[in-house]
C-alpha atoms as a PDB file:
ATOM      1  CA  UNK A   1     126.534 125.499 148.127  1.00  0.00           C
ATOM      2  CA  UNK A   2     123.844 128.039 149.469  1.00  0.00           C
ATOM      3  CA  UNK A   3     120.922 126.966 150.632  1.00  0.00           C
ATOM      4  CA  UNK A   4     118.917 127.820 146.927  1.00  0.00           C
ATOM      5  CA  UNK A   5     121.026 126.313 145.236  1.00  0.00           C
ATOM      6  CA  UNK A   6     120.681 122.978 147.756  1.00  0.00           C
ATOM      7  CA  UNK A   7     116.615 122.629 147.243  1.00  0.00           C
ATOM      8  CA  UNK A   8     116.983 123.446 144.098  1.00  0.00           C
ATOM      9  CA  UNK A   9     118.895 120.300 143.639  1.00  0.00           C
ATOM     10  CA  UNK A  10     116.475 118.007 145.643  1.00  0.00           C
ATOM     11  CA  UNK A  11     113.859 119.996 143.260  1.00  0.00           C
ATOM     12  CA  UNK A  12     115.870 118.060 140.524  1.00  0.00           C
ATOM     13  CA  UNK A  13     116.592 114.789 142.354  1.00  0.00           C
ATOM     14  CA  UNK A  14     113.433 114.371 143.308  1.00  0.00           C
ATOM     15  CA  UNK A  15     111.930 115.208 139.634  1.00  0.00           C
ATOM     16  CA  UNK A  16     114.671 112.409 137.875  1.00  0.00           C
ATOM     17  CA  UNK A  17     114.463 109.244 140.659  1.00  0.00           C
ATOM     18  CA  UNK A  18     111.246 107.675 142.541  1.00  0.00           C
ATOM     19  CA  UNK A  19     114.721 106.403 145.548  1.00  0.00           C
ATOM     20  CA  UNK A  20     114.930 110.255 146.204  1.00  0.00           C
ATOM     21  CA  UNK A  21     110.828 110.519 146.338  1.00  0.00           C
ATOM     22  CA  UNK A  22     110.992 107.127 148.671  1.00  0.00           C
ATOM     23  CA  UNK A  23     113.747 108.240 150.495  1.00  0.00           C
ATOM     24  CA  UNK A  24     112.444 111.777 151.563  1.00  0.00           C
ATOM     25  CA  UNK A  25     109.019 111.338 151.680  1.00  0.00           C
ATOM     26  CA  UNK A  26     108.885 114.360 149.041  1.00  0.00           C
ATOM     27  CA  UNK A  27     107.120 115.046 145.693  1.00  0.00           C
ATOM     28  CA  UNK A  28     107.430 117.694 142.883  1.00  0.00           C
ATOM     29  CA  UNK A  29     104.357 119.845 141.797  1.00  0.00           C
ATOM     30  CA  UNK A  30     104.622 121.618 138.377  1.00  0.00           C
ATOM     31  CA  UNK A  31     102.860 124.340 137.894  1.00  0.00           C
ATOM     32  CA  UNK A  32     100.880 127.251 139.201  1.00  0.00           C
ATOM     33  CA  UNK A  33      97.462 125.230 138.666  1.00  0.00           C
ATOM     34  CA  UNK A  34      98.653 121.907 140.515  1.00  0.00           C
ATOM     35  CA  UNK A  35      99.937 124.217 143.320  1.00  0.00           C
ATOM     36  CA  UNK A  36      96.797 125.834 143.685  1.00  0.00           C
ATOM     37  CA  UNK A  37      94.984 122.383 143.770  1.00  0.00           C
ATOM     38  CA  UNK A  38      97.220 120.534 146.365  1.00  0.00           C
ATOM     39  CA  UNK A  39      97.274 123.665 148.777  1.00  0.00           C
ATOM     40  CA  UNK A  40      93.156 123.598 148.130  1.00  0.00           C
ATOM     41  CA  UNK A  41      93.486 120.046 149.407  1.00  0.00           C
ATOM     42  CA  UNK A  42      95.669 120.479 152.376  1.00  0.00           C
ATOM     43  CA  UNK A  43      98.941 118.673 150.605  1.00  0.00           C
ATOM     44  CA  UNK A  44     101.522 119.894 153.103  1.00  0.00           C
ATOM     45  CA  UNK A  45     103.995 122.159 151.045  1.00  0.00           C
ATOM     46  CA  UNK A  46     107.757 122.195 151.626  1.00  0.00           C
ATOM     47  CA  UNK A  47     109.545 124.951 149.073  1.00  0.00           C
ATOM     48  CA  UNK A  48     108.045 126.940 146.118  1.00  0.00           C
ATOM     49  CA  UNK A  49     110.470 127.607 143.205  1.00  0.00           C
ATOM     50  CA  UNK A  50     109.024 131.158 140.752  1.00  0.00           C
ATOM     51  CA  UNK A  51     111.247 132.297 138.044  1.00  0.00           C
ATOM     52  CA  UNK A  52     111.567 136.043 137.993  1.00  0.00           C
ATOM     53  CA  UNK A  53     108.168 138.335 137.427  1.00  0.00           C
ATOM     54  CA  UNK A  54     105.866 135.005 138.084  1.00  0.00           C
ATOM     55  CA  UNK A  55     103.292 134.846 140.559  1.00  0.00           C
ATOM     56  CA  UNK A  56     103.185 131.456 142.489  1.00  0.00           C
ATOM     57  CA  UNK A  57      99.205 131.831 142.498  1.00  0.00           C
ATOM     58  CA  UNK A  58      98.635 131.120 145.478  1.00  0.00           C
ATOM     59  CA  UNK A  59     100.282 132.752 149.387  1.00  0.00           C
ATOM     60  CA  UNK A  60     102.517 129.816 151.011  1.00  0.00           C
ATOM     61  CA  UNK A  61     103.694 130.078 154.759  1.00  0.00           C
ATOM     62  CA  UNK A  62     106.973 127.965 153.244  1.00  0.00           C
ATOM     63  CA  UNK A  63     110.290 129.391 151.849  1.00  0.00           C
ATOM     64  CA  UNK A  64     109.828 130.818 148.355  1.00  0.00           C
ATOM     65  CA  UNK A  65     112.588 130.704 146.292  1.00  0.00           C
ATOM     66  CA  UNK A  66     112.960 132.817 143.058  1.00  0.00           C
ATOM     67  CA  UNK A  67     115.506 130.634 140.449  1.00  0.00           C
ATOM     68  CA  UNK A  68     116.722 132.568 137.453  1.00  0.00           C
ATOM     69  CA  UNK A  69     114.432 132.432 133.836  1.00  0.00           C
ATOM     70  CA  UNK A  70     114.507 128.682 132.177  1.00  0.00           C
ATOM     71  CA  UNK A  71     115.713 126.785 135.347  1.00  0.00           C
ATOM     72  CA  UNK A  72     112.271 125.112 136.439  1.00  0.00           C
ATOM     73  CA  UNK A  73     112.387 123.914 132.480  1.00  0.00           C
ATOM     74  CA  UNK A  74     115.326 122.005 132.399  1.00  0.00           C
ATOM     75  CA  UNK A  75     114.912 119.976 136.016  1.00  0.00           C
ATOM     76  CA  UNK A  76     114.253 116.449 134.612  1.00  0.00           C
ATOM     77  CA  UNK A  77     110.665 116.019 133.424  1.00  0.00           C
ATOM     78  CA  UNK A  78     109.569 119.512 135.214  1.00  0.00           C
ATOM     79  CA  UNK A  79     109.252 120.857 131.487  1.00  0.00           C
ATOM     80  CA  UNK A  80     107.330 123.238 132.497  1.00  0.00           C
ATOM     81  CA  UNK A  81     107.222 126.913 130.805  1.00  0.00           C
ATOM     82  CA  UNK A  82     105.294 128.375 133.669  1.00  0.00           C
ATOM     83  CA  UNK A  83     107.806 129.235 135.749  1.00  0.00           C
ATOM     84  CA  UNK A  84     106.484 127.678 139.158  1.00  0.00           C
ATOM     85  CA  UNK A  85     107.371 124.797 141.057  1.00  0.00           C
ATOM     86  CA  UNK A  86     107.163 123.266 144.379  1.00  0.00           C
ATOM     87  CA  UNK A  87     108.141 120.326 146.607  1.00  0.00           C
ATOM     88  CA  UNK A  88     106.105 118.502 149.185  1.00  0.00           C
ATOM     89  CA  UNK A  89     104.927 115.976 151.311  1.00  0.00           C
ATOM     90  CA  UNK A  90     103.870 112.736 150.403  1.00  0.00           C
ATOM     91  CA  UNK A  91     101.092 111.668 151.925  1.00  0.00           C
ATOM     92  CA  UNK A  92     100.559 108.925 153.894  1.00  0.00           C
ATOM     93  CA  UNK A  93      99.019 105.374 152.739  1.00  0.00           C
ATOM     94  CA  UNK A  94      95.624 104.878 153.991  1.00  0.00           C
ATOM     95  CA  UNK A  95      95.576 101.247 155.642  1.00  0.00           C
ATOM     96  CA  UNK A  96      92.548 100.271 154.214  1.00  0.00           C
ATOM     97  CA  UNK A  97      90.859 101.489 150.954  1.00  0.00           C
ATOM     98  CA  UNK A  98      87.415 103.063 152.144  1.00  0.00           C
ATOM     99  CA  UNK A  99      84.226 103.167 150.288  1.00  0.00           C
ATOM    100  CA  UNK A 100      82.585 100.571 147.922  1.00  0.00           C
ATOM    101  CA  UNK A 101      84.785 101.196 144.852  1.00  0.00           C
ATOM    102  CA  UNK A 102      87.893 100.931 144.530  1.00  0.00           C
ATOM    103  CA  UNK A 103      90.506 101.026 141.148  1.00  0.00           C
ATOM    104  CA  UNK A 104      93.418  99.324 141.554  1.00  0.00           C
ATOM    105  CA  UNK A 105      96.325  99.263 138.870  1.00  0.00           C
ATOM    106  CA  UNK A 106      97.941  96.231 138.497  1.00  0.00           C
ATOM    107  CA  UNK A 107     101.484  96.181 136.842  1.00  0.00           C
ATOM    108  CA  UNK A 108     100.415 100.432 135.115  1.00  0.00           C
ATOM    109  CA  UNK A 109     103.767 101.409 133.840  1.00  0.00           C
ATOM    110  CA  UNK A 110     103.395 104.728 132.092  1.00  0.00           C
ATOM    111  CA  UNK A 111     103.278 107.460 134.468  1.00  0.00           C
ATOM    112  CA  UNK A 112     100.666 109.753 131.954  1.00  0.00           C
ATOM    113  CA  UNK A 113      98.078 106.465 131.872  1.00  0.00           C
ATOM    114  CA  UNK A 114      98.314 106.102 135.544  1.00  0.00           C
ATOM    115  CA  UNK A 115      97.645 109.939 136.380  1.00  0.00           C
ATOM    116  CA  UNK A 116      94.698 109.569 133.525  1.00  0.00           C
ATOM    117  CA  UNK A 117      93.169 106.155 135.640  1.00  0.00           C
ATOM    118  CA  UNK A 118      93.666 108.851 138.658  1.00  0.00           C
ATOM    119  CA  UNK A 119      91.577 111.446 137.313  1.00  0.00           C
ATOM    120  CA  UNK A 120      89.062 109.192 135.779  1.00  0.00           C
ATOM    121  CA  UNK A 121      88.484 107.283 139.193  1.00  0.00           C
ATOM    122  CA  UNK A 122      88.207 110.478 140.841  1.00  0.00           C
ATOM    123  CA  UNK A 123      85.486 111.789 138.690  1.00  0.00           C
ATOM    124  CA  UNK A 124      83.697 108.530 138.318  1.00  0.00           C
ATOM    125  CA  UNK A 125      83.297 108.989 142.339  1.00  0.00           C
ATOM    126  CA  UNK A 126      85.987 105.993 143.661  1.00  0.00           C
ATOM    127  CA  UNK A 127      87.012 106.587 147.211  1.00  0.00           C
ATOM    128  CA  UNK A 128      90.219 104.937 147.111  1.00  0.00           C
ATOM    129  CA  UNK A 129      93.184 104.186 144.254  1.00  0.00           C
ATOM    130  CA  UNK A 130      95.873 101.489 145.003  1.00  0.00           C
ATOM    131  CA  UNK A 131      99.119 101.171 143.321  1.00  0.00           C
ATOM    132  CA  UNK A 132     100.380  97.127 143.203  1.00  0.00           C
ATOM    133  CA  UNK A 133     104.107  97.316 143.645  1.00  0.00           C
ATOM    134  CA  UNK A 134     104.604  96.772 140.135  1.00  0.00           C
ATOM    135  CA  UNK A 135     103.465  99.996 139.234  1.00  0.00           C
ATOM    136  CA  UNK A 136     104.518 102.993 138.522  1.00  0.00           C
ATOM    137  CA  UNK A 137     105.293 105.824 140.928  1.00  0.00           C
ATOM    138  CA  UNK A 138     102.106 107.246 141.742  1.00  0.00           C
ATOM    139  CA  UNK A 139     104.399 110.568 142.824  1.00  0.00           C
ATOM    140  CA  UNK A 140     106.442 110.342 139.716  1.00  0.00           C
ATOM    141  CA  UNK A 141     106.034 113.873 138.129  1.00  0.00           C
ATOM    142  CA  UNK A 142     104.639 112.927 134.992  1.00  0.00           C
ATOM    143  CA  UNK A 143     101.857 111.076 137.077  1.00  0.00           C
ATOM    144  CA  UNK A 144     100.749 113.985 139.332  1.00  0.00           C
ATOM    145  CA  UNK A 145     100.200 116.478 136.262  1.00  0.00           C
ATOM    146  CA  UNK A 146      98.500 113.751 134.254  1.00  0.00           C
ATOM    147  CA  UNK A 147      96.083 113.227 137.057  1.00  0.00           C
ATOM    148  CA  UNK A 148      95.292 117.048 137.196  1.00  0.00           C
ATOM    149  CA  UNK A 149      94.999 117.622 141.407  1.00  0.00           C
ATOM    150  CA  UNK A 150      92.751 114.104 141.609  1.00  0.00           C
ATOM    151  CA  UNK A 151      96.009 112.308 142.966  1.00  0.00           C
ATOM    152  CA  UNK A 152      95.882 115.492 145.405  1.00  0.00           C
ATOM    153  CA  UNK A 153      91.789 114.197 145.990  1.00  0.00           C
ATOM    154  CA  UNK A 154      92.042 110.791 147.136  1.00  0.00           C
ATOM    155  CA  UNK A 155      93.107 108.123 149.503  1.00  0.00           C
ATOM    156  CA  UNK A 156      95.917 106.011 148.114  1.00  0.00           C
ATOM    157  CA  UNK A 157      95.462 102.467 149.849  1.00  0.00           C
ATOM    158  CA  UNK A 158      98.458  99.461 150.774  1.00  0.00           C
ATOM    159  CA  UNK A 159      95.048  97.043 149.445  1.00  0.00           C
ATOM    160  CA  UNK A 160      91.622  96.996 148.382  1.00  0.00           C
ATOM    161  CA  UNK A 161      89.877  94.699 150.367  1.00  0.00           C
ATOM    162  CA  UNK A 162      86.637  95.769 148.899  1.00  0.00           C
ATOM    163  CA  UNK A 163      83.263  93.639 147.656  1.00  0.00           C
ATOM    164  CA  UNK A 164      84.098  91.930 144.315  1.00  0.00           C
ATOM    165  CA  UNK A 165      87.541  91.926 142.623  1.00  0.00           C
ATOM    166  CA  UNK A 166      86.635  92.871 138.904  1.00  0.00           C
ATOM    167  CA  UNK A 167      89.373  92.096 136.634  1.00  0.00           C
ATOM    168  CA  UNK A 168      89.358  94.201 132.631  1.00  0.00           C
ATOM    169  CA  UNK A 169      90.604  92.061 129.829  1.00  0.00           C
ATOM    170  CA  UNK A 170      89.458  93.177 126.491  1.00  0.00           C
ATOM    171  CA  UNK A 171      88.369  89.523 125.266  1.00  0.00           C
ATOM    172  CA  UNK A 172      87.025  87.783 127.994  1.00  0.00           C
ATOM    173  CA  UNK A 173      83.917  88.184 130.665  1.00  0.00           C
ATOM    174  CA  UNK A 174      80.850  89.706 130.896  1.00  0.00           C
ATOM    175  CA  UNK A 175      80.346  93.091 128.727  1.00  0.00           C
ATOM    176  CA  UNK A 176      80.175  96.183 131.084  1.00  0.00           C
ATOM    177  CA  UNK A 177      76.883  96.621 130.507  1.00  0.00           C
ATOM    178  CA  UNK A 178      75.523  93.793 131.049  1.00  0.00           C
ATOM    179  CA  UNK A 179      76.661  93.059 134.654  1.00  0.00           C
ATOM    180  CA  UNK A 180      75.544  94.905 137.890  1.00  0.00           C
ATOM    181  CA  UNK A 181      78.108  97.313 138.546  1.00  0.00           C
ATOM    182  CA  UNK A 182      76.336  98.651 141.922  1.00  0.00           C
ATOM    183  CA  UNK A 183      77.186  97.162 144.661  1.00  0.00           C
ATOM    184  CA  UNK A 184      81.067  97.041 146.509  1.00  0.00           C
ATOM    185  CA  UNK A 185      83.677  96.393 143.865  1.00  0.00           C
ATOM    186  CA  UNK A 186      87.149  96.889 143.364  1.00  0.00           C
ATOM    187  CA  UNK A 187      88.075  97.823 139.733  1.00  0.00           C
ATOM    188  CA  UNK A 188      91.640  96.012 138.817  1.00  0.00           C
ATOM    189  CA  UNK A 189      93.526  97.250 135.281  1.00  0.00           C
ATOM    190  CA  UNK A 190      96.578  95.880 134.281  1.00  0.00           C
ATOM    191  CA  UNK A 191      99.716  96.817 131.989  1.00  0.00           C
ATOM    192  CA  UNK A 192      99.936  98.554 129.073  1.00  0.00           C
ATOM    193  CA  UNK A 193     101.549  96.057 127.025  1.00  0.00           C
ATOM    194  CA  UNK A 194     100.264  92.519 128.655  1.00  0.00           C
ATOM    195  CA  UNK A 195      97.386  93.720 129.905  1.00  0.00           C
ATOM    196  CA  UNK A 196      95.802  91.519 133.751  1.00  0.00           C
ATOM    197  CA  UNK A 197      97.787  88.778 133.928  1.00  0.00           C
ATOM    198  CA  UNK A 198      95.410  85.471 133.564  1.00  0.00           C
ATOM    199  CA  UNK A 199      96.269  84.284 136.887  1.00  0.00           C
ATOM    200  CA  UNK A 200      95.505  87.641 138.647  1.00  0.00           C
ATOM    201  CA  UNK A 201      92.668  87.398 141.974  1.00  0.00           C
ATOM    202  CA  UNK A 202      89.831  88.380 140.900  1.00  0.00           C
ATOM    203  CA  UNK A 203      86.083  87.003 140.916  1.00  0.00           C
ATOM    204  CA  UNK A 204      84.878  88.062 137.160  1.00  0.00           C
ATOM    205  CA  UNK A 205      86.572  89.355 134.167  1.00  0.00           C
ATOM    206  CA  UNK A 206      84.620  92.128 132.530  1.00  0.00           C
ATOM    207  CA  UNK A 207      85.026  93.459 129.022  1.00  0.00           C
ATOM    208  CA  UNK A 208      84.076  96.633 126.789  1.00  0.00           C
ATOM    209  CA  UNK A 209      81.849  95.960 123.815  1.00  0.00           C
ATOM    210  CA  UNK A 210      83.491  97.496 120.906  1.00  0.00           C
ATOM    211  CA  UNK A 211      82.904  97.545 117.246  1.00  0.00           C
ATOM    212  CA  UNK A 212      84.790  94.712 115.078  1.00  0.00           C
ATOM    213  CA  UNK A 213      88.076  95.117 113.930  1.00  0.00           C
ATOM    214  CA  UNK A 214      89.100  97.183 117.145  1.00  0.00           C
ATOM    215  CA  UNK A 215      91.597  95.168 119.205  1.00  0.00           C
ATOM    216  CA  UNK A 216      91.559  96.757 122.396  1.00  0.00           C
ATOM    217  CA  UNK A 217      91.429 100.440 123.827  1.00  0.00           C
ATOM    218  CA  UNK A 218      94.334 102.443 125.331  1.00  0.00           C
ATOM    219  CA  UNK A 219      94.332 101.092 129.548  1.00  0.00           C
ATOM    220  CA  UNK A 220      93.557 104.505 130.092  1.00  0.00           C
ATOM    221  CA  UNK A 221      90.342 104.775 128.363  1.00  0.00           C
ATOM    222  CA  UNK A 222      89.118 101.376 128.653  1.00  0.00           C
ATOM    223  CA  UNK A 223      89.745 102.334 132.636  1.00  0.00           C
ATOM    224  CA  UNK A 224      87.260 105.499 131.931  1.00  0.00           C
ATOM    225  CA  UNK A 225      84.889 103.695 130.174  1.00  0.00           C
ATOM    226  CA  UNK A 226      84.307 101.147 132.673  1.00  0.00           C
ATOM    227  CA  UNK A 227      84.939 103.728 135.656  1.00  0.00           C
ATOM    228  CA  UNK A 228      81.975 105.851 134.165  1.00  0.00           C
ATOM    229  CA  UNK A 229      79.764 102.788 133.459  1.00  0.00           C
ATOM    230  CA  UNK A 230      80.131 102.029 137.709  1.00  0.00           C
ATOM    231  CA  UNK A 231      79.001 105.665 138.051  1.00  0.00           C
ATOM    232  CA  UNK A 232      76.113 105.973 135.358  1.00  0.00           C
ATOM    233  CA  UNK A 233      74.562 102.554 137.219  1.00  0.00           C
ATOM    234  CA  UNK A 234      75.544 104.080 140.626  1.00  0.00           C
ATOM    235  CA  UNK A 235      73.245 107.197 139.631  1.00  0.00           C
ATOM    236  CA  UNK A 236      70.130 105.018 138.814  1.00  0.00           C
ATOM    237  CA  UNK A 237      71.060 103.478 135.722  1.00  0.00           C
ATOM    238  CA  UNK A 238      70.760  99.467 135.042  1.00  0.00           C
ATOM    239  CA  UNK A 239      72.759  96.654 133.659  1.00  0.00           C
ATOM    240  CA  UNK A 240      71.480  96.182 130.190  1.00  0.00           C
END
């Protein structure tokens, strides 16, 4: 097997099973954009993949392998009709979380809503994201595009030993607005499906107000929401 054809296998191993991503310490970036973003941020790159007459967007000091036209498309969940691709590093755990607030996803199983709880966190000014072991790969493909370069942004901590442990059901606690949001918190959203388990550390349950007749909002949003009401009381804003 030449030595294309080899990465170009770990391209797809890596795209199709979080062991391989564990194993090697490797990721896969889709796309000219997310390339651009984690070489912006320092992510250390290990190969870029172009299909014929495409320009990676950016000038790497790694290999640079050009794949024939519709190959990138069909590696696993790379479904990507740009034509660029690219493994790299993972980077390391930070020890602690940093900062005064923190988001932590607690049992997230769809890699799109975790990227989205990424890129929300990020925006809403969180230094730190952590990933409970029950969730989802925060390297899983489908995560890194969905999160748009924020995964690329910030630290991902082991724990979030940080001021008070806020946990997000839809039908218990305090409405978001109506609590202090200000000082050290950590931010903790649960599944999908289930949603914070009952039982789950945390010091205060906090809700969205919605209108009646509206069960609950996607984790995703509800996680924007409430990651945007820290940041609008943050920037001078009060409780209401």
């Amino acid at each position: 097997m030449s030595s294309r054809n080899s990465r170009v296998a770990e391209l797809r191993r890596l795209a199709q099973k979080r062991r391989d991503r564990t194993a090697t310490g490797k990721f896969v970036i889709d796309g000219p954009r997310l390339l651009a973003e984690a070489a912006d941020a320092g992510i250390e790159l290990v190969d870029v993949f172009v299909e014929p007459g495409v320009d990676p967007g950016v000038a790497v000091d790694v290999p640079l392998w050009t794949v024939a036209e519709g190959v990138l498309a069909k590696i696993g969940s790379v479904a990507t009709p740009q034509g660029v691709a690219a493994t790299a590093r993972i980077p390391d755990l930070a020890p602690l979380a940093d900062g005064d607030f923190v988001v932590e996803l607690e049992g997230v199983a769809d890699p799109g809503n975790a990227g989205t709880i990424v890129r929300s966190a990020v925006a809403a000014g969180a230094q730190a994201v952590v990933f409970s072991p029950g969730s989802v790969d925060p390297w899983n493909p489908k995560t890194v595009r969905a999160s748009a370069g924020a995964l690329f942004r910030v630290p991902l901590a082991v724990a979030a030993p940080v001021g008070e442990r806020l946990g997000t059901d839809p039908h218990q606690g305090d409405s978001c607005d109506q609590v202090d949001l200000t000082g050290p918190l950590t931010l903790v959203v649960g599944n999908e499906s289930h949603g914070l388990d009952q039982t789950a550390p945390v010091d205060r349950w906090v809700s969205i107000p919605m209108a009646d007749g509206v069960e609950s909002l996607n984790v995703a949003a509800a996680t924007t929401v409430l990651c945007f009401e820290i940041a609008r009381q943050r920037r001078g804003g009060h409780a209401l």
